[in-house]
Protein backbone atom coordinates (compact mmCIF):
# COMPACT_ATOMS: atom_id res chain seq x y z
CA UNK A 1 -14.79 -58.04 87.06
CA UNK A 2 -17.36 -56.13 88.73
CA UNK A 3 -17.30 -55.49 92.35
CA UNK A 4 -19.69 -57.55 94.96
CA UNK A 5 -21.63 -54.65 95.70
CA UNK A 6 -22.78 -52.40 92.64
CA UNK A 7 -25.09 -49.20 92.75
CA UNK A 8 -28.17 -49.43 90.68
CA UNK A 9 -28.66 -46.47 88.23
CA UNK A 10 -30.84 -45.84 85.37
CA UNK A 11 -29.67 -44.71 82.24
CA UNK A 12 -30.98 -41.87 80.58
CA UNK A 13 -30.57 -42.38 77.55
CA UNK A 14 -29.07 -46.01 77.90
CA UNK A 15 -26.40 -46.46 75.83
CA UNK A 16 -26.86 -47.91 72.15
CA UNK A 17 -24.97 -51.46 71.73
CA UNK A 18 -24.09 -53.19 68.30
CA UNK A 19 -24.89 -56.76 67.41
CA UNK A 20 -21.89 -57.90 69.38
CA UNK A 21 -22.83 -56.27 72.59
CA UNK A 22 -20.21 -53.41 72.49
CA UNK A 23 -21.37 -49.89 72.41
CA UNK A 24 -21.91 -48.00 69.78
CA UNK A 25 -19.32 -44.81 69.30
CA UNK A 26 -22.09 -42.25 67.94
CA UNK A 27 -24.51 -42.57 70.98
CA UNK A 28 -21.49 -40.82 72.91
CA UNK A 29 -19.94 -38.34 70.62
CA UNK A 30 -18.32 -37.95 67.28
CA UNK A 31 -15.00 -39.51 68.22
CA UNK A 32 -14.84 -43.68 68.94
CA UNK A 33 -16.56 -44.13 72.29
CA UNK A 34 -15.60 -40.76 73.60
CA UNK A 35 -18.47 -38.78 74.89
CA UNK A 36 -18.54 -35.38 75.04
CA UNK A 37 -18.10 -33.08 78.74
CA UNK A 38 -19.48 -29.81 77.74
CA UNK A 39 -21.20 -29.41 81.91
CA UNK A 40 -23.85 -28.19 82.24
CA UNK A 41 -24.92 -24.54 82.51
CA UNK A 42 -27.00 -24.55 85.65
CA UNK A 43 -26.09 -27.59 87.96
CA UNK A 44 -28.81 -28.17 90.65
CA UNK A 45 -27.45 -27.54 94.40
CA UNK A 46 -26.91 -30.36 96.54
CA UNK A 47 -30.36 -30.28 98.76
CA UNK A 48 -28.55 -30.82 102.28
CA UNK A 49 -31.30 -30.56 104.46
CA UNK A 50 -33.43 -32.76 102.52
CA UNK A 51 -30.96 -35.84 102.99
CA UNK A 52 -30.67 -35.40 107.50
CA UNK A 53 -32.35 -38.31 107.84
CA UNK A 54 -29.21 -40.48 106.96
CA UNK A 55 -27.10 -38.64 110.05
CA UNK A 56 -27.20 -40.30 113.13
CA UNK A 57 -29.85 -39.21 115.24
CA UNK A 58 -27.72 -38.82 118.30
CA UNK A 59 -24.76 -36.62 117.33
CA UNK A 60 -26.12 -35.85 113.75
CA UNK A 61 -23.07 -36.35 111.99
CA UNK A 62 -22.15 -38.98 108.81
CA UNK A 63 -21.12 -42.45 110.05
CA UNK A 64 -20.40 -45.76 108.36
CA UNK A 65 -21.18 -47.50 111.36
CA UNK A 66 -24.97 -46.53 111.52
CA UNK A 67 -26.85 -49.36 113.50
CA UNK A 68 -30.93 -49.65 113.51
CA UNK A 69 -32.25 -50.43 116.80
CA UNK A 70 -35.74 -52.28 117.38
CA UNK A 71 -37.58 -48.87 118.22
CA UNK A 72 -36.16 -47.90 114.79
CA UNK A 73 -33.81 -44.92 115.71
CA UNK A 74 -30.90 -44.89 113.93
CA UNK A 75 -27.31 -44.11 115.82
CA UNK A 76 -23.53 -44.42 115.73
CA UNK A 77 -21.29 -47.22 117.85
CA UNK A 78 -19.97 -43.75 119.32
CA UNK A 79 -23.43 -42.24 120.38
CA UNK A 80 -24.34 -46.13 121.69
CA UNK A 81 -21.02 -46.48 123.77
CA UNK A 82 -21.20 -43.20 125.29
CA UNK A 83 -24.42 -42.35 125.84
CA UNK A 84 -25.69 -43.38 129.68
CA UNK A 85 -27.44 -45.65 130.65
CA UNK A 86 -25.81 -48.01 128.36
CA UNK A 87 -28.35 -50.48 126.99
CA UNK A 88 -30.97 -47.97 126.21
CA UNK A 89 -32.18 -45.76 122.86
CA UNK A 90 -30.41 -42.28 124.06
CA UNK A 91 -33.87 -40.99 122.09
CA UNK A 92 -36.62 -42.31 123.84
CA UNK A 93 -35.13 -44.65 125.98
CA UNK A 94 -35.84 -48.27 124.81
CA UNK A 95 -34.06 -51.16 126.00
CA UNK A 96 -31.17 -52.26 123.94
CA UNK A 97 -31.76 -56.38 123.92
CA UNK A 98 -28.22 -57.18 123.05
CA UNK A 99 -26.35 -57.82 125.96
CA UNK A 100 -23.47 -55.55 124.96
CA UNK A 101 -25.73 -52.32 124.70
CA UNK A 102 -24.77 -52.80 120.43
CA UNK A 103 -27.53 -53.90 118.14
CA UNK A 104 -26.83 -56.58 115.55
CA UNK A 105 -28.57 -55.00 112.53
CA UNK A 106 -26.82 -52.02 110.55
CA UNK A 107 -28.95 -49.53 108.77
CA UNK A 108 -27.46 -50.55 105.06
CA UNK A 109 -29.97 -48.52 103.77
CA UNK A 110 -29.06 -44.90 105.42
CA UNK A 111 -25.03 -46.23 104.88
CA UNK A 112 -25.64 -47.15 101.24
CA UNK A 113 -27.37 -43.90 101.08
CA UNK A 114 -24.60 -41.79 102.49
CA UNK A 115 -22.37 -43.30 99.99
CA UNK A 116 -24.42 -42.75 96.90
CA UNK A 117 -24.86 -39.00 98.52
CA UNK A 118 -21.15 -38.77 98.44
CA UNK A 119 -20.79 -40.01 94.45
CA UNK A 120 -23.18 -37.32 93.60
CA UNK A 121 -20.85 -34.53 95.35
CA UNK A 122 -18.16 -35.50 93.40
CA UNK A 123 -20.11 -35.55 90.76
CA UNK A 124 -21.36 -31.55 91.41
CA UNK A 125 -18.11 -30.58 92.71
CA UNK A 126 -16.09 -27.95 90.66
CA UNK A 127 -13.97 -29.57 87.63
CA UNK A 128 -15.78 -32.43 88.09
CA UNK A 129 -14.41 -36.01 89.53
CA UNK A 130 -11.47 -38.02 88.02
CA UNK A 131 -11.02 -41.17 86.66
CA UNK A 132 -10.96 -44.10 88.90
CA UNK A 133 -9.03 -46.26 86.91
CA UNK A 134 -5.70 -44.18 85.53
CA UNK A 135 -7.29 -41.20 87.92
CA UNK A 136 -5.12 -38.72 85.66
CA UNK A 137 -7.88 -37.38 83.43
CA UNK A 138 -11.10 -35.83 84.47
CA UNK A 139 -14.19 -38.83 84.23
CA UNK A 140 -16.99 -37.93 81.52
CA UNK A 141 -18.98 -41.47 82.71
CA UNK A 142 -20.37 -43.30 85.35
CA UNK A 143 -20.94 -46.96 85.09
CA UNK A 144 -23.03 -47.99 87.75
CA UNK A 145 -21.85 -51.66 87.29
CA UNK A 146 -18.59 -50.84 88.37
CA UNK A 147 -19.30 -48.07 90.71
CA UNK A 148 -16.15 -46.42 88.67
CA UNK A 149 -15.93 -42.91 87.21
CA UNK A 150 -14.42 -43.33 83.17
CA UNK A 151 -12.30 -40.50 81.03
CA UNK A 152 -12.50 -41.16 77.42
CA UNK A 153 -9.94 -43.55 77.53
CA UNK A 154 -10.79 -45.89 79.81
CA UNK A 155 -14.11 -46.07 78.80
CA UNK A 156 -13.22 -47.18 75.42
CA UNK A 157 -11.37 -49.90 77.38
CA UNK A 158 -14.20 -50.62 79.80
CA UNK A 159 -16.86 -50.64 77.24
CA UNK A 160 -14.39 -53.53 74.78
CA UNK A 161 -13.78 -56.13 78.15
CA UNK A 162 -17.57 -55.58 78.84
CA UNK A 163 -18.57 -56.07 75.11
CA UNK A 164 -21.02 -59.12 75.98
CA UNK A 165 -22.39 -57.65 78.80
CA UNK A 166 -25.30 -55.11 78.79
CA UNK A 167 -23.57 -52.33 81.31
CA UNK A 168 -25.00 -49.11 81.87
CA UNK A 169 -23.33 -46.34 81.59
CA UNK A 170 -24.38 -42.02 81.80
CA UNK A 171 -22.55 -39.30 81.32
CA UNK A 172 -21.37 -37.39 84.25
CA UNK A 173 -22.64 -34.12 82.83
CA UNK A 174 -25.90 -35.60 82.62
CA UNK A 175 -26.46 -36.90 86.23
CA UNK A 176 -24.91 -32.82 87.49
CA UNK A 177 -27.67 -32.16 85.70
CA UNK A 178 -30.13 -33.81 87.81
CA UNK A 179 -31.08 -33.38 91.44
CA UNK A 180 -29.97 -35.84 94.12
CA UNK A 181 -33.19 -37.07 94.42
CA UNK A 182 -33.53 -38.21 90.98
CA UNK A 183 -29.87 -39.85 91.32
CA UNK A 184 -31.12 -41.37 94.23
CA UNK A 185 -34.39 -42.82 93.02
CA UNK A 186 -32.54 -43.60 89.56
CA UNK A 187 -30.08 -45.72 91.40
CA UNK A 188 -32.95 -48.02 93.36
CA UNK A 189 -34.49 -49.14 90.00
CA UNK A 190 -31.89 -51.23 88.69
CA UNK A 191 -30.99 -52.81 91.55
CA UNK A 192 -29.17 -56.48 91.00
CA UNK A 193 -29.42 -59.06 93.65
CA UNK A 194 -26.70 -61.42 94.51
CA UNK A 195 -26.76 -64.96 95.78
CA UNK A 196 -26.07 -65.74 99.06
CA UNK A 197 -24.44 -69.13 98.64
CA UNK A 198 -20.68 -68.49 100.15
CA UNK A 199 -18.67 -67.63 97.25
CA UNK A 200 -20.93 -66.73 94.83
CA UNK A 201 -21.46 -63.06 95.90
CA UNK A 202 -17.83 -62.44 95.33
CA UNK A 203 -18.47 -63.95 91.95
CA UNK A 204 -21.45 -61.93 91.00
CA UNK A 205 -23.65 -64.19 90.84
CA UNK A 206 -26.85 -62.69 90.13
CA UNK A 207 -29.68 -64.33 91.93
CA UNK A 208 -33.24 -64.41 90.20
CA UNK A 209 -35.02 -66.84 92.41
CA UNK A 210 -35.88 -66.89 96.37
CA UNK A 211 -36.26 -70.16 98.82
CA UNK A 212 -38.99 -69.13 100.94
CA UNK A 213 -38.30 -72.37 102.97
CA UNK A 214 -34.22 -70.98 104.18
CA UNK A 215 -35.39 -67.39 103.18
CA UNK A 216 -32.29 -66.75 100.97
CA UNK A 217 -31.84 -65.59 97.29
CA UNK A 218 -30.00 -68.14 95.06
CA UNK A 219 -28.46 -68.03 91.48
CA UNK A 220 -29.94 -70.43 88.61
CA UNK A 221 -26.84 -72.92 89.36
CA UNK A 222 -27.82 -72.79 93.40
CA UNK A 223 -31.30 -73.91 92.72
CA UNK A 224 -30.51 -76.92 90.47
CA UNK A 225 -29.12 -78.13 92.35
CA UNK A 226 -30.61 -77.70 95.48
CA UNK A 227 -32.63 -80.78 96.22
CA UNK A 228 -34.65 -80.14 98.98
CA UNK A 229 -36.33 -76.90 98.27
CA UNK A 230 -38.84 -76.92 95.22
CA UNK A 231 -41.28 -74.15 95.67
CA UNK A 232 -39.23 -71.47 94.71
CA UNK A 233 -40.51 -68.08 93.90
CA UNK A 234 -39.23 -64.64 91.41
CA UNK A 235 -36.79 -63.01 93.65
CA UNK A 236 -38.39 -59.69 91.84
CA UNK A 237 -41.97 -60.72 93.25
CA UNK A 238 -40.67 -61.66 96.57
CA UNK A 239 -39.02 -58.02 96.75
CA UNK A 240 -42.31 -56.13 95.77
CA UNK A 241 -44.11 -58.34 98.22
CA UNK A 242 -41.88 -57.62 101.28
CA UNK A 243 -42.17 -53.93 100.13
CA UNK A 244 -45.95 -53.86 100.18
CA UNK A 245 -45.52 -55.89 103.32
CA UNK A 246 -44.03 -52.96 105.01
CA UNK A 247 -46.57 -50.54 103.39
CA UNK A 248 -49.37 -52.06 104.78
CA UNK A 249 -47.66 -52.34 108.06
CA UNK A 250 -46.80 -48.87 107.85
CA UNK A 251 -50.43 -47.81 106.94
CA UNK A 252 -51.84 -49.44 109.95
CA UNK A 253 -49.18 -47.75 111.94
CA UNK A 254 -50.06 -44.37 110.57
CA UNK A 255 -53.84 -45.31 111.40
CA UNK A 256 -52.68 -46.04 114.97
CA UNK A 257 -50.54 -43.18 114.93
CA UNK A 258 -53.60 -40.83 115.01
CA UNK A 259 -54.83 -42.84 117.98
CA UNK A 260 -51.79 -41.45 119.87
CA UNK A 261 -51.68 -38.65 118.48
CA UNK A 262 -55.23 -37.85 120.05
CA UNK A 263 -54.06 -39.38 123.38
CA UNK A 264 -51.17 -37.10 123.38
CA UNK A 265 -52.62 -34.27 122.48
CA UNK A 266 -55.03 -34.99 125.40
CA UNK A 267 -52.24 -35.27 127.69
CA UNK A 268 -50.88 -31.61 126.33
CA UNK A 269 -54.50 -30.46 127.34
CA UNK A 270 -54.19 -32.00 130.78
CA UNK A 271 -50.70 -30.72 131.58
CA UNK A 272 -52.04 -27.50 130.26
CA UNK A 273 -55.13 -27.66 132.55
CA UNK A 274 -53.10 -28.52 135.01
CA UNK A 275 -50.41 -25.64 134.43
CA UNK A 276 -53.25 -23.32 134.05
CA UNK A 277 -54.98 -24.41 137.40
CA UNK A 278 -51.43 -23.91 139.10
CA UNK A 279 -51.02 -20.61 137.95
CA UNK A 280 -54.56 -19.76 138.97
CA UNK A 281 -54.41 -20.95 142.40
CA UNK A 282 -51.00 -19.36 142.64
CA UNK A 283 -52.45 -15.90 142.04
CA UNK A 284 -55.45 -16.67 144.26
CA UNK A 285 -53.29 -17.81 147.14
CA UNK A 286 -51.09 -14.51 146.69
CA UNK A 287 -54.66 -12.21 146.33
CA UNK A 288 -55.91 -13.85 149.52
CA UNK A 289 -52.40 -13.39 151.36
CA UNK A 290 -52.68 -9.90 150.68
CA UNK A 291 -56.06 -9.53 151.57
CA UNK A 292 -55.27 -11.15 154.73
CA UNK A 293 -52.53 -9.21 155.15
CA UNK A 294 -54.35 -6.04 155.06
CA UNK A 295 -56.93 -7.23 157.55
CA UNK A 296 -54.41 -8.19 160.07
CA UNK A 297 -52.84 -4.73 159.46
CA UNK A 298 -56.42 -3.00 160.01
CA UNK A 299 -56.69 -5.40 162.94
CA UNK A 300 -52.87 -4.49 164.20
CA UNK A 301 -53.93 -0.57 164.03
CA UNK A 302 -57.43 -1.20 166.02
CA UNK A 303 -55.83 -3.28 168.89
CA UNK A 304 -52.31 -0.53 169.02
CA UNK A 305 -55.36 1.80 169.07
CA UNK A 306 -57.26 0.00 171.43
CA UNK A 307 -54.28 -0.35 173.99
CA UNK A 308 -53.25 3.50 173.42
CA UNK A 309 -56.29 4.27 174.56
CA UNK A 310 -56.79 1.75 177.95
CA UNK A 311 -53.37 3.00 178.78
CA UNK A 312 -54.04 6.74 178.80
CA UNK A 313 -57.32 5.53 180.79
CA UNK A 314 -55.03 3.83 183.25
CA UNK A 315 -53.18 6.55 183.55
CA UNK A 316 -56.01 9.28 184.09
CA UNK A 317 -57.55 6.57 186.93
CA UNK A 318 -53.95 5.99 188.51
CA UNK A 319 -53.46 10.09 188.30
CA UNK A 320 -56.37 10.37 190.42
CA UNK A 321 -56.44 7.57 192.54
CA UNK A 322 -52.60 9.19 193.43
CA UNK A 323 -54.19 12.50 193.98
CA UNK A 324 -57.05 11.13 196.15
CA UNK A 325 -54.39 9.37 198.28
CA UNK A 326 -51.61 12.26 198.46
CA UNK A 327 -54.45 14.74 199.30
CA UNK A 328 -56.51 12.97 201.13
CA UNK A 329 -55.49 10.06 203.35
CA UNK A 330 -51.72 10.80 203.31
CA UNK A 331 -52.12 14.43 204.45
CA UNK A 332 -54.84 13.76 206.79
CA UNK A 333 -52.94 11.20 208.34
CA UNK A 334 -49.82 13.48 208.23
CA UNK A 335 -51.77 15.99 210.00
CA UNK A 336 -53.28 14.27 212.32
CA UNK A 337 -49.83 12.82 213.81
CA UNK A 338 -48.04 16.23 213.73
CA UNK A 339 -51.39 18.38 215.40
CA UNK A 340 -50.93 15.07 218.33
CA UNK A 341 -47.42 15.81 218.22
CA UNK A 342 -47.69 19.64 218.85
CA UNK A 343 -50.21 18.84 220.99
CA UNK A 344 -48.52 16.80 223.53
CA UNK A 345 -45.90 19.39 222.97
CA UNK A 346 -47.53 22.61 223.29
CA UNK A 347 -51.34 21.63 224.34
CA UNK A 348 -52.61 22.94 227.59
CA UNK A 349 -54.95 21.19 229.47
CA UNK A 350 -58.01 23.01 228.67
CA UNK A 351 -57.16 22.56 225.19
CA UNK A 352 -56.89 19.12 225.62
CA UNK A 353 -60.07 19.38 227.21
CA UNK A 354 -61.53 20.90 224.40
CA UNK A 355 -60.10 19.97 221.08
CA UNK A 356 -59.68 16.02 222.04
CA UNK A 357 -62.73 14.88 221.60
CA UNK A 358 -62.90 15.98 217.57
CA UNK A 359 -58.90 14.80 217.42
CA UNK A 360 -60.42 11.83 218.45
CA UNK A 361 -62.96 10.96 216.03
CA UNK A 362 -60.84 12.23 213.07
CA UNK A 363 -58.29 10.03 213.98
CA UNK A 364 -60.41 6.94 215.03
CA UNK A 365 -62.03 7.50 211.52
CA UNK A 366 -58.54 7.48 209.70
CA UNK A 367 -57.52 4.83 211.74
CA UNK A 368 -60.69 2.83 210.24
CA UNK A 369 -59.16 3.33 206.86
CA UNK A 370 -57.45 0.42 204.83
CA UNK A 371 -55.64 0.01 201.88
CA UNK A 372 -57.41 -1.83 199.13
CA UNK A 373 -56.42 -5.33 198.67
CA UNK A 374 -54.41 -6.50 195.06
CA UNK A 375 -58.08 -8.12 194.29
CA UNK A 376 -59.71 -5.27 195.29
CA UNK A 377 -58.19 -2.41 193.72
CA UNK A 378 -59.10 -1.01 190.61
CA UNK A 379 -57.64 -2.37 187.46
CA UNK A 380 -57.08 1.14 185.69
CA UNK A 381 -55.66 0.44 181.76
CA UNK A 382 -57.11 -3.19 181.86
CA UNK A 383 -55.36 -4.95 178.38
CA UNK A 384 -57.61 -7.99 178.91
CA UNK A 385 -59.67 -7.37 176.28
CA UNK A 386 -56.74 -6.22 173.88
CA UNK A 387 -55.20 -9.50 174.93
CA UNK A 388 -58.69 -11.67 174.03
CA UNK A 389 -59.14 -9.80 170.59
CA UNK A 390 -55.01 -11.27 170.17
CA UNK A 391 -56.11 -14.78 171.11
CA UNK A 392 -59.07 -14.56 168.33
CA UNK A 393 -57.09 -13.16 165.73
């Protein structure tokens, strides 16, 4: 029997069935159901980088456990368990709702997918893929029914138990001779729906008819005789309706899209502003500095200048104040005590008689004679000015 879960393809050509349902030998080659494997000349490549959208988006690598979270980012259990914080999209950081950091729906679509992408490699690989059933000889079909790759043999078989059933079946040199996307868009079309009473998948049941009321696809037997549901609907319609559903959701998304889009590109312009205006007053601060700089240096050389030149002034005024004091006061003083010295030595009276009088003044003059007081005496070198152009600066 056919398996619960069969890929959809399109055959082109379908193959030609008698009046009894069983294929007809001559659609597939001369001898009875055998069709010919002459491959192709020119197999299209695999397109890899077409197909990255079915890796997960965190390590970007092929998983069967590929779950779809509620911002719509697809990722592995092993990107989910180790990424940190658990609980949150590793790709933009939405919160995980399930309590275990795990989301409840799989991506079937991206796994299915993956799987159909993996067919069509064995399909394109060299020598070409074997038979599933006595997987001796190499396959020349591919039911999509069965999901099984047939040699001559077992197709002859396959094609004689499926006699009253309308299987299709291509040859495997035909779909190397398409491109994945065609094998991929091929396999969507015939897509059969199965009914979701327990049981009856495994049975495959196909279902034609959907309960809008419990939302479930049923089988003709399911729907007799289901008594409380009457307003049934074509499963096919309700399929094309969820589709368009999503279309025009996805068309007003794309409409909002450009709403962000603007927003965002706003916010580039801003941090741009902004990066601009840092870099701007950056090299404004660092022109100033060094303008500053070079003032304080001018200033530096005027004040060293400035007190180079009030201390050689001090100096000069110290140099003669010293000189006015040696030869001056000093030595007169000097004098004076050693010619009353000499004279109390040497004197006679009549020079005492004569000369005292004009010792006397001299020496009544000297003795008249102060030093100058700290608040009187000359400031020579004064820095105060040096010191207020400092405090300014």
């Amino acid at each position: 029997p056919p398996p619960s879960h069969m890929l959809q393809w399109v055959p082109s050509p379908k193959t030609q069935l008698d009046g009894d349902g069983a294929t007809a030998p001559t659609e597939l080659g001369e001898g009875v159901g055998t069709p010919p494997c002459s491959p192709p000349s020119h197999p299209p490549a695999m397109e890899e980088d077409d197909f990255q959208f079915v890796l997960c988006e965190g390590c970007r690598q092929e998983s069967p456990d590929l779950k779809l979270l509620t911002c719509l980012h697809t990722l592995c259990l092993n990107c989910l368990s180790e990424k940190k914080p658990v609980g949150q999209c590793p790709v933009c950081q939405t919160a995980i709702p399930q309590a275990s950091g795990i989301p409840d729906m799989d991506n079937l679509l991206y796994k299915n997918l993956q799987a159909k992408l993996s067919i069509y490699k064995k399909i394109c690989d060299d020598g070409g893929p074997s038979c599933s059933r006595c997987r001796k000889e190499t396959a020349t079909v591919w039911c999509s029914e069965c999901e099984e790759f047939l040699c001559s043999k077992c197709f002859e078989d396959h094609q004689w138990f499926f006699k009253k059933r309308s299987h299709e079946a291509r040859r495997v040199e035909e779909l190397r001779a398409e491109s994945a996307h065609r094998f991929l868009e091929d396999s969507r079309k015939s897509c059969n729906l199965f009914c979701s009473s327990p049981g009856h998948a495994n049975q495959g049941h196909i279902s034609s008819i959907y309960c809008p009321t419990c939302e479930k696809a049923m089988c003709c037997s399911c729907a007799l005789l289901d008594s409380q549901h009457t307003s049934f609907r074509d499963i096919r319609a309700e399929s094309r309706r969820r589709q368009e559903e999503l279309s025009a959701m996805s068309r007003e998304l794309k409409r909002n899209r450009s709403g962000f889009e603007a927003a965002y590109a706003e916010l580039q312009d801003e941090a741009a502003r902004l990066e601009r205006a840092q870099r701007e007053t950056r090299e404004l601060i660092g022109q100033r500095v060094e303008q500053l700089v070079r003032w304080i240096r001018r200033e530096e050389e005027e004040l060293l200048g400035l007190v180079e030149a009030r201390q050689e002034q001090g100096r000069q005024e110290l140099a003669r104040e010293l000189r006015r004091m040696e030869g001056g006061v000093l030595r007169r003083m000097e004098a004076g005590e050693r010619l009353v010295e000499k004279m109390n030595l040497y004197g006679t009276e009549q020079e005492v008689m004569d000369m005292q009088p004009f010792i006397k003044d001299s020496l009544q003059e000297l003795r008249r004679l102060q030093p100058a007081a700290d608040g009187e005496r000359a400031q020579p070198g004064d820095l105060a000015e040096c010191r207020a152009r400092l405090q300014a600066l």
